[in-house]
C-alpha atoms as a PDB file:
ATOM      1  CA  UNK A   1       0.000   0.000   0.000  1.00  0.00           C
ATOM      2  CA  UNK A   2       1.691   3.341  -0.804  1.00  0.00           C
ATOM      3  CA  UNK A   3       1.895   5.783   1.613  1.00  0.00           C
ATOM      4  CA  UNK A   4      -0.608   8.508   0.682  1.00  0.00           C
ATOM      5  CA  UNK A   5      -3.419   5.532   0.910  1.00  0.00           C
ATOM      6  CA  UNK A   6      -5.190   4.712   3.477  1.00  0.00           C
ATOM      7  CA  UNK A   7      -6.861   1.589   5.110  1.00  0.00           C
ATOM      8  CA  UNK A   8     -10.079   0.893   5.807  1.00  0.00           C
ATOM      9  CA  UNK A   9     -11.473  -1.401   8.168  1.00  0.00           C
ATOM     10  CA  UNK A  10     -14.733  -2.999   6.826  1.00  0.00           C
ATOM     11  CA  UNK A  11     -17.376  -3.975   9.407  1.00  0.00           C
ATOM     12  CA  UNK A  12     -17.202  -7.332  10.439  1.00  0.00           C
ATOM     13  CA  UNK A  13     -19.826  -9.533   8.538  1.00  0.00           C
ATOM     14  CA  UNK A  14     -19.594 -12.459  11.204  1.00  0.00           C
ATOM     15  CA  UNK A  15     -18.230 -14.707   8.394  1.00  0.00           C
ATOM     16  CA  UNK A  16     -19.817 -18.190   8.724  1.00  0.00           C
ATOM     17  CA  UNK A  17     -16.084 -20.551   9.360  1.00  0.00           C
ATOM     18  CA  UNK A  18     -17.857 -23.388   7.558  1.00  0.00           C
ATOM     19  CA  UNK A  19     -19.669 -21.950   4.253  1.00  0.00           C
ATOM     20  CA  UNK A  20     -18.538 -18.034   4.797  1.00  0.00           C
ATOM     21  CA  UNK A  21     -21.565 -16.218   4.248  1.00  0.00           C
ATOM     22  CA  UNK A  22     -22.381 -13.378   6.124  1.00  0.00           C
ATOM     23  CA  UNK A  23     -24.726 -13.539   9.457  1.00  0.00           C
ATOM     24  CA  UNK A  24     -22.572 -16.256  11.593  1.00  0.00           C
ATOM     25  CA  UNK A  25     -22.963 -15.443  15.021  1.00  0.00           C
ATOM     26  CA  UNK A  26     -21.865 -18.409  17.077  1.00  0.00           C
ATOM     27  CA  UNK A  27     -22.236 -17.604  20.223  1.00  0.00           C
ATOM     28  CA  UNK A  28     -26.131 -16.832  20.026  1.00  0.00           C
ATOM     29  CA  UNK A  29     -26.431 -19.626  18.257  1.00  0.00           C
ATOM     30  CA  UNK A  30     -24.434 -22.201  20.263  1.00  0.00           C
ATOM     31  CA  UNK A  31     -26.793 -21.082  23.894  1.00  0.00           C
ATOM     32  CA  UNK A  32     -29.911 -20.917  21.820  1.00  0.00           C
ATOM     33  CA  UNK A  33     -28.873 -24.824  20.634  1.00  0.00           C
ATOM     34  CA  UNK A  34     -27.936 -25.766  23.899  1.00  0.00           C
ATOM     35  CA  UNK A  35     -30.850 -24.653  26.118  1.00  0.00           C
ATOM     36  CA  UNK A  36     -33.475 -25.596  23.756  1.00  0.00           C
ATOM     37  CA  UNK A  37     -31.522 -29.166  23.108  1.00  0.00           C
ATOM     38  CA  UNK A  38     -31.680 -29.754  26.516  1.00  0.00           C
ATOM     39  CA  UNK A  39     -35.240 -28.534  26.740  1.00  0.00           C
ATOM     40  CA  UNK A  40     -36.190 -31.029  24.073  1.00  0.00           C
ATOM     41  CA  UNK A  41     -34.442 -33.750  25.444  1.00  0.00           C
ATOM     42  CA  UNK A  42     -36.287 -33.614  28.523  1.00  0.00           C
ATOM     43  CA  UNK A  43     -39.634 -33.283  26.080  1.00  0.00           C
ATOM     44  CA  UNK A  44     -39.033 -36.072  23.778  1.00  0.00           C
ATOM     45  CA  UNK A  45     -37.901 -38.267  27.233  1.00  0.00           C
ATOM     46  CA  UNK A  46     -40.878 -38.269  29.037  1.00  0.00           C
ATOM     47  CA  UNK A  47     -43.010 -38.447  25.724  1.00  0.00           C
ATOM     48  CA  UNK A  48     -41.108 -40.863  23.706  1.00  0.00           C
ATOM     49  CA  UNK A  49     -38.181 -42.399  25.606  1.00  0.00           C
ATOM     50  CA  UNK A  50     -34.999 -42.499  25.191  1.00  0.00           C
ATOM     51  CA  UNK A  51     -35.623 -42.338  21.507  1.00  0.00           C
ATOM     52  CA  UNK A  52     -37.661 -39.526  21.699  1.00  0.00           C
ATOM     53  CA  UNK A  53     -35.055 -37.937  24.065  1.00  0.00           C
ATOM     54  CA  UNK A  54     -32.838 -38.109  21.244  1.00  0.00           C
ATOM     55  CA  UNK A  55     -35.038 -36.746  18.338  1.00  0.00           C
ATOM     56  CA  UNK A  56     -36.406 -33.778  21.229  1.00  0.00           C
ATOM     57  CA  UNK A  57     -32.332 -32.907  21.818  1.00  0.00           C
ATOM     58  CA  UNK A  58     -31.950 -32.574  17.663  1.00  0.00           C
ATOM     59  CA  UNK A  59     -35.233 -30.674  17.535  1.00  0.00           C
ATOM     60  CA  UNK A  60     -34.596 -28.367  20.159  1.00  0.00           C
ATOM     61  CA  UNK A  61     -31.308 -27.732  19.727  1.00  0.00           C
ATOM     62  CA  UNK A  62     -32.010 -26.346  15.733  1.00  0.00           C
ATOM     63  CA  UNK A  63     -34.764 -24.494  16.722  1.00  0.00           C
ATOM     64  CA  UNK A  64     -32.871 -23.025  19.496  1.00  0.00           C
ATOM     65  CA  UNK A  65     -29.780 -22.457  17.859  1.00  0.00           C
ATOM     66  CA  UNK A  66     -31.909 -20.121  14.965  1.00  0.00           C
ATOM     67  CA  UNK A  67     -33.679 -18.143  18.192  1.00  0.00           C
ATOM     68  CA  UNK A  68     -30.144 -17.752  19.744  1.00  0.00           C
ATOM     69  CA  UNK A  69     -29.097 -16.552  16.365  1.00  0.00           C
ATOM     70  CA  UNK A  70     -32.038 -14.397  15.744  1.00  0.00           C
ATOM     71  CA  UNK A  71     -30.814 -12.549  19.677  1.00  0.00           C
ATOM     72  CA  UNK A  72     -27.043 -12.162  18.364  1.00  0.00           C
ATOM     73  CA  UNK A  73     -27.955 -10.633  15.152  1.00  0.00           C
ATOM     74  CA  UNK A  74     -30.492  -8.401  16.402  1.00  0.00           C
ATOM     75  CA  UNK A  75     -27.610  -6.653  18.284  1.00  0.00           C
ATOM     76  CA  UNK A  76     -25.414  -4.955  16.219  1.00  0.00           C
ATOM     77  CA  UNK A  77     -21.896  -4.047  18.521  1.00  0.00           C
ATOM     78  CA  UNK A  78     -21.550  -0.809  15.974  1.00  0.00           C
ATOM     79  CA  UNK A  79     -24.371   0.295  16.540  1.00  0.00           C
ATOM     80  CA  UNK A  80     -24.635   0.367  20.257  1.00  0.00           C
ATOM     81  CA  UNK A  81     -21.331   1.604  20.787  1.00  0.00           C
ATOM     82  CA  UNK A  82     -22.433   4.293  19.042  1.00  0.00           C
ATOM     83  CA  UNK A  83     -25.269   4.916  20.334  1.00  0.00           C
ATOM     84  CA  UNK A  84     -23.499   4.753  24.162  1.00  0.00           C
ATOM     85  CA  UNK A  85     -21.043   7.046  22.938  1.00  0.00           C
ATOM     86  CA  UNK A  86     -22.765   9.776  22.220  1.00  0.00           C
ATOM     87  CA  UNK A  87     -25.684   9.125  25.467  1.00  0.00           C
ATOM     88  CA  UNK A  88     -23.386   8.294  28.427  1.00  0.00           C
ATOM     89  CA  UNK A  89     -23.261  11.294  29.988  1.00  0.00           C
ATOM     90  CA  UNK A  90     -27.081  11.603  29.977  1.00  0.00           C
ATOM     91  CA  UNK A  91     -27.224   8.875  32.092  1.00  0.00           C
ATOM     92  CA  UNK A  92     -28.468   9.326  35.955  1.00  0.00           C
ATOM     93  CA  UNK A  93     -25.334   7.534  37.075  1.00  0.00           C
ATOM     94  CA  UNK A  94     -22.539   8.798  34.662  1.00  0.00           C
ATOM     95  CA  UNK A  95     -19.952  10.794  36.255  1.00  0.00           C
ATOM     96  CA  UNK A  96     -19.144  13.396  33.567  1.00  0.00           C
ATOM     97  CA  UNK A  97     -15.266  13.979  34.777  1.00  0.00           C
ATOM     98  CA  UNK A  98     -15.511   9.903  33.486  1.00  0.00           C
ATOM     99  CA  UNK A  99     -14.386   9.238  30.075  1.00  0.00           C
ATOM    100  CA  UNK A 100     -16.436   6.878  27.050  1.00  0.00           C
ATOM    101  CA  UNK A 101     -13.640   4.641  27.577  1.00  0.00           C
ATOM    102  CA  UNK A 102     -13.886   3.847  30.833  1.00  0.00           C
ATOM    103  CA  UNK A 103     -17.806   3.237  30.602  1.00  0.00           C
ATOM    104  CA  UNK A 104     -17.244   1.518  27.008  1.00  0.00           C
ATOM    105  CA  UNK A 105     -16.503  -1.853  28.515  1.00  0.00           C
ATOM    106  CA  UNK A 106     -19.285  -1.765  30.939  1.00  0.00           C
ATOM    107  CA  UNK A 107     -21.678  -1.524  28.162  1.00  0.00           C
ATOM    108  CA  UNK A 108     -20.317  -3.551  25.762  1.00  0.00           C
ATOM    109  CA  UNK A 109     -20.880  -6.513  29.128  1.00  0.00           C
ATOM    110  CA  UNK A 110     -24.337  -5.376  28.854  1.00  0.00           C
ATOM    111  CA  UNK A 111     -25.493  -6.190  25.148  1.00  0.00           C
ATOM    112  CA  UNK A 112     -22.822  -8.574  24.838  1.00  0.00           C
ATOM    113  CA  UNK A 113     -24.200 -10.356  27.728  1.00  0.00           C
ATOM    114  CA  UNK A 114     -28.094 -10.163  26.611  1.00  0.00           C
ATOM    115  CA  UNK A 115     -26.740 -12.309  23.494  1.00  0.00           C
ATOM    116  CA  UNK A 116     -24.603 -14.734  25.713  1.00  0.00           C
ATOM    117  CA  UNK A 117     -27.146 -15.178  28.089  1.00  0.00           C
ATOM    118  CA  UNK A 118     -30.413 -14.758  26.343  1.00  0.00           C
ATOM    119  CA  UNK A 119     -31.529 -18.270  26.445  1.00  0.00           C
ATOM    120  CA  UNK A 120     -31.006 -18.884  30.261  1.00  0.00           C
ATOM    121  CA  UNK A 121     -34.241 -17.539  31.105  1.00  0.00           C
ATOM    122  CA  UNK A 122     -32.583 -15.629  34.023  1.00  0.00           C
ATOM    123  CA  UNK A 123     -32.993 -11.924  34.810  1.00  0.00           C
ATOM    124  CA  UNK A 124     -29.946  -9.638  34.922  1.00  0.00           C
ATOM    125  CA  UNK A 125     -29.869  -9.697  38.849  1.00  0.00           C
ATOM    126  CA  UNK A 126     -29.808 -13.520  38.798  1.00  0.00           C
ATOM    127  CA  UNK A 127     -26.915 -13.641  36.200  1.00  0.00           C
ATOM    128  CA  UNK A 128     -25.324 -10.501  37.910  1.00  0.00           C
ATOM    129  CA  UNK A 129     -21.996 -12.670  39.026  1.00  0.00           C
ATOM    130  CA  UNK A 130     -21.584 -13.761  35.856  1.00  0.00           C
ATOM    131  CA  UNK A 131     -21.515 -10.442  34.008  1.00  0.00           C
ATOM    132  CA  UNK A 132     -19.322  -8.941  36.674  1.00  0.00           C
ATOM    133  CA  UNK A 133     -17.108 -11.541  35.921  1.00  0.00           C
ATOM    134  CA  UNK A 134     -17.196 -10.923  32.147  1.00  0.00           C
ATOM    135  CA  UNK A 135     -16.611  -7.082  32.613  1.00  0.00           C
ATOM    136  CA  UNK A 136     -13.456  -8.084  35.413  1.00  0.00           C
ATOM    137  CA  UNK A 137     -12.095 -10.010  32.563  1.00  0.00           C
ATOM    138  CA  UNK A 138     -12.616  -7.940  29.486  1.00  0.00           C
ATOM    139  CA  UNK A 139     -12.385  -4.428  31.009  1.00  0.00           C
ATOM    140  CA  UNK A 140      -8.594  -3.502  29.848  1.00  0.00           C
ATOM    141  CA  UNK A 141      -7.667  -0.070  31.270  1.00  0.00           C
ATOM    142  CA  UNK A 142     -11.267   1.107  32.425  1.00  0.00           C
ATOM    143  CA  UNK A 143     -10.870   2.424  36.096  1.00  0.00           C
ATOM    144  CA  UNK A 144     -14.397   1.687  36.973  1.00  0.00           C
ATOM    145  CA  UNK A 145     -14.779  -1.046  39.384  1.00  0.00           C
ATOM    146  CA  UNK A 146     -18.275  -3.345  39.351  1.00  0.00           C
ATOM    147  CA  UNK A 147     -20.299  -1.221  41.842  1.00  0.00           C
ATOM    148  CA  UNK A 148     -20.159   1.548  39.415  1.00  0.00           C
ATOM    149  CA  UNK A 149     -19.485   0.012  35.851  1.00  0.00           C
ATOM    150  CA  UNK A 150     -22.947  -2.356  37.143  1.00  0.00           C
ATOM    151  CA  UNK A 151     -25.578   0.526  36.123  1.00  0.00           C
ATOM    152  CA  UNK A 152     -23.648   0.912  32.832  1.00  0.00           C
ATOM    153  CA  UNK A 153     -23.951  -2.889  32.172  1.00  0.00           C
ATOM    154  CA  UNK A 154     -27.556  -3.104  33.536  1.00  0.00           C
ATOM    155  CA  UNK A 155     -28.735   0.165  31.042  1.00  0.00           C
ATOM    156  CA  UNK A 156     -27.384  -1.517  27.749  1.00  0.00           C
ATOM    157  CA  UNK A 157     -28.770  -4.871  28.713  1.00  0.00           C
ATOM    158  CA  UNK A 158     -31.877  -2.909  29.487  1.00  0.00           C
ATOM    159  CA  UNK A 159     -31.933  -0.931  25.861  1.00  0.00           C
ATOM    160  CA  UNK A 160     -31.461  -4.183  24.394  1.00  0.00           C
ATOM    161  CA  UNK A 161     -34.060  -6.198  25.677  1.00  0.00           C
ATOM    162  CA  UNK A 162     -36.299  -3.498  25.075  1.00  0.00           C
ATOM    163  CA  UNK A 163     -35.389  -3.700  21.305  1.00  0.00           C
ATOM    164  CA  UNK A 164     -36.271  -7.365  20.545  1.00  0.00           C
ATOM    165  CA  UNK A 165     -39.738  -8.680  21.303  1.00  0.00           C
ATOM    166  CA  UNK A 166     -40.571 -10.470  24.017  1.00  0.00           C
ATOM    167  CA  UNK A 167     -38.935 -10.328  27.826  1.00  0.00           C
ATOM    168  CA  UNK A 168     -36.578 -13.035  27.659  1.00  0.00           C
ATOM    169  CA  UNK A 169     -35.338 -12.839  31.590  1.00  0.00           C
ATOM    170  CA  UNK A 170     -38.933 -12.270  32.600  1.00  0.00           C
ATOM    171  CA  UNK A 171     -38.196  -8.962  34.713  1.00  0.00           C
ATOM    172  CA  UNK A 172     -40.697  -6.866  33.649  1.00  0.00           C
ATOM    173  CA  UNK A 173     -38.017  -4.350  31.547  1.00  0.00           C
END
């Protein structure tokens, strides 16, 4: 590349590894699969056996990994990073002498753990230990610790859930 061009990063089309097409989100897709195989397994046991314990695992888990993918793609990271960017400060608990980048990580536990966690069927408060854990491991330089970076988490998993249909941890929000 000569020096008077420039790069450009191009969005990231969550490449499929297997056929490459565009819309691959693995993670929604892998805990939809999972808690709906399970779910069908238990189904297809006490209906049909073992053998239909089998069939309700196969069945469950393809209709739950498309609902787990449906979650991840309705959250686009762009987007919400963009959209936290330019709101943080309006927030009730933002302290302005804070920077984006010390809140940026907070949020990005919040909508990033919607996805991941989507298909638990638990609230935020239940999975609350998990997502602390998430933002203690993914936070890089932030200087917010948990008790403050929480209410950042909690408002993007908020906007988020309010953006897809339905009340998937059942909290009322």
């Amino acid at each position: 590349m000569a020096n008077n061009e420039k790069s450009v990063k191009q969005p990231d089309a969550n490449l499929d590894p297997i056929s490459g097409e565009t819309g691959a989100h693995p993670v929604g897709t892998g805990i939809g699969a999972a808690s709906a195989g399970a779910a069908g397994a238990a189904i297809g046991g006490a209906v049909g056996g073992p053998v239909g314990a089998v069939v309700g695992a196969v069945v469950g888990a393809f209709s739950g990994g498309l609902a787990g993918k449906s979650v991840a793609e309705a959250i686009d990271p762009t987007v919400e990073d963009a959209y936290w960017q330019n709101n943080y400060t309006s927030r009730p608990y933002a302290d302005t002498s804070t920077t984006y980048e010390d809140y940026q990580p907070a949020y990005r536990t919040g909508y990033e753990g919607y996805s991941r966690y989507s298909g638990t069927g638990k609230s935020f408060n239940e999975l609350e230990d998990d997502l602390q854990r998430d933002y203690e491991t993914n936070r890089g330089k932030s200087h917010l610790q948990w008790e403050k970076a929480k209410h950042a988490t909690r408002d993007a998993w908020d906007r988020v859930e309010r953006a897809i249909p339905g009340d998937i941890d059942k909290d009322g929000r």
